[in-house]
C-alpha atoms as a PDB file:
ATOM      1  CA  UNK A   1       1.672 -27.758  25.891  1.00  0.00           C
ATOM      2  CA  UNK A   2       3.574 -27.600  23.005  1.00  0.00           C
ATOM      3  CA  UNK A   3       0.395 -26.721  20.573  1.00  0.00           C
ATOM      4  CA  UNK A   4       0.113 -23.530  23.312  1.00  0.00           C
ATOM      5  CA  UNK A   5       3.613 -22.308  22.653  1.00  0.00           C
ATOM      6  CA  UNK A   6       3.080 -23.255  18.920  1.00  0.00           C
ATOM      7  CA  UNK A   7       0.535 -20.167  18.921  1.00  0.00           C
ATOM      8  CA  UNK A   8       2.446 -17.491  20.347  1.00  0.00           C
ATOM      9  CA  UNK A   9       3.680 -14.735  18.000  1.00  0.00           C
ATOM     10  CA  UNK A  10       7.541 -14.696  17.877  1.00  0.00           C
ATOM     11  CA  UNK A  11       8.136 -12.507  15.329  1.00  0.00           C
ATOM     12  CA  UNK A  12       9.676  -9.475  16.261  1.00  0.00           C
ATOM     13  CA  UNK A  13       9.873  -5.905  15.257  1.00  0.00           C
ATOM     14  CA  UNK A  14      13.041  -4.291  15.061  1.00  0.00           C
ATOM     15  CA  UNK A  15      13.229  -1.073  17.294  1.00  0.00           C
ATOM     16  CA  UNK A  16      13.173   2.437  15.815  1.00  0.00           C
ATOM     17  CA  UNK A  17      13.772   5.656  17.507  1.00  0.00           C
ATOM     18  CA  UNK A  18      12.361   7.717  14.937  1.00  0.00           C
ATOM     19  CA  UNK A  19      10.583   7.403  11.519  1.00  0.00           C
ATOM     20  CA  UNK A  20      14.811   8.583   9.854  1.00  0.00           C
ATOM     21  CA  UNK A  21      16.298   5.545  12.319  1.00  0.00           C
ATOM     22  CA  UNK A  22      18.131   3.661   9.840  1.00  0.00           C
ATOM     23  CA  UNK A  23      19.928   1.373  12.592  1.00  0.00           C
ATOM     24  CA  UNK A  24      18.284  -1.650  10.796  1.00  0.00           C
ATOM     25  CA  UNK A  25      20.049  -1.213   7.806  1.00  0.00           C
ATOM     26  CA  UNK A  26      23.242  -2.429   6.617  1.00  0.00           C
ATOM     27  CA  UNK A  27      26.142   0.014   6.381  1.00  0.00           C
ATOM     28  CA  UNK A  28      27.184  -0.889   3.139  1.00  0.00           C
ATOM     29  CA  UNK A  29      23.328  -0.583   1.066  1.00  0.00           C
ATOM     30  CA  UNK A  30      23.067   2.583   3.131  1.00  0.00           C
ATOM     31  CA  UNK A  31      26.658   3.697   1.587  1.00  0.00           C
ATOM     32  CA  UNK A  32      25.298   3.149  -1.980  1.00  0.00           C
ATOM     33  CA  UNK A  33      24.650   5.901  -4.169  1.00  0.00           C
ATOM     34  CA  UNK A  34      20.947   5.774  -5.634  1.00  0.00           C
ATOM     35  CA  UNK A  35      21.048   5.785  -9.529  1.00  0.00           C
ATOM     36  CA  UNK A  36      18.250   5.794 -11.871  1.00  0.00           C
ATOM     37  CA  UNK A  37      17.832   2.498 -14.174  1.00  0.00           C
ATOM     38  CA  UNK A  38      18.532   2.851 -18.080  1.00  0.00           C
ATOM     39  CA  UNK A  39      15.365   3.445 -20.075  1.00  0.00           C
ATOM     40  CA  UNK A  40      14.731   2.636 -23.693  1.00  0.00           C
ATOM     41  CA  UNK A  41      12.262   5.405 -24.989  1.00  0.00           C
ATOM     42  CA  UNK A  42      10.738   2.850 -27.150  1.00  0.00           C
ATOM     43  CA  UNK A  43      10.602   0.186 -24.794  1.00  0.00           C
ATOM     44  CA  UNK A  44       8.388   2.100 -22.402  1.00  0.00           C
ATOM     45  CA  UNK A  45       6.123   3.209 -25.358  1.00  0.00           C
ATOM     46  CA  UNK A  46       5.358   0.171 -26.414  1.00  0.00           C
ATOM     47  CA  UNK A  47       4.415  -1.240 -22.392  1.00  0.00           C
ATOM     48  CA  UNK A  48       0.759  -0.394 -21.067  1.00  0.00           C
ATOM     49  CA  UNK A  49       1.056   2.168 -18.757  1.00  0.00           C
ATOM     50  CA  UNK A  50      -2.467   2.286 -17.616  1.00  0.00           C
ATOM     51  CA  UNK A  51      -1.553   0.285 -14.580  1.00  0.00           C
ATOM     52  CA  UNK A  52       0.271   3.789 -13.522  1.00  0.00           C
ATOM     53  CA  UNK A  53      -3.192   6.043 -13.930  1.00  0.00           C
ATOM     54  CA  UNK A  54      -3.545   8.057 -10.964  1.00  0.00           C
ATOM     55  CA  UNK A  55       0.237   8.551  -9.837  1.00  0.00           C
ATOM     56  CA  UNK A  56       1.251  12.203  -9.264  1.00  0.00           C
ATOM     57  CA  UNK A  57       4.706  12.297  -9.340  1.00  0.00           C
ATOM     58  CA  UNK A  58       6.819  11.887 -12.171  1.00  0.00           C
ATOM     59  CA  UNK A  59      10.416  11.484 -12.315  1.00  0.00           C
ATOM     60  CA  UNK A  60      11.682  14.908 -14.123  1.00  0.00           C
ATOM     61  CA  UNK A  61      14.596  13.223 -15.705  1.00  0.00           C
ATOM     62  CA  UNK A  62      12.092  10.706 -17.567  1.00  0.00           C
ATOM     63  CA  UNK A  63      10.156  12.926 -18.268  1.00  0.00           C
ATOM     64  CA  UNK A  64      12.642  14.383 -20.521  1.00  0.00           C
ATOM     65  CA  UNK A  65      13.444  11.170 -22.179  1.00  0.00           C
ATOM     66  CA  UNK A  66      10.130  10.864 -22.796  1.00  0.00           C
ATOM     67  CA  UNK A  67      10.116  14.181 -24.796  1.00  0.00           C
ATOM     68  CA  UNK A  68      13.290  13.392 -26.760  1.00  0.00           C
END
């Protein structure tokens, strides 16, 4: 009997309302303002970027640090 109860899924979703229900979420990381990470122009030269081939959106602002 136990082996039967072993296989039954107890993992549950959280509920959402709506796909902008951010209920889950803690108050606090929701309070946060986003900020872009520092960049070092030469840093991101010199890393393969391949792996990003195919992406369609680039960040304006890094763009222009690219361009400096």
């Amino acid at each position: 009997r136990k082996v039967q109860n072993l296989s039954q899924n107890v993992f549950s979703s959280p509920t959402q309302k709506s796909a902008s229900d951010y209920n889950n979420f803690d108050r606090e990381f929701l309070s946060e303002k986003p900020k872009l990470s520092y960049s070092d122009k030469n840093l991101i030269e010199s890393m393969d970027q391949s792996a990003f081939n195919g992406f369609s959106f680039i960040n304006p602002k890094f763009e222009q640090i690219l361009n400096k």
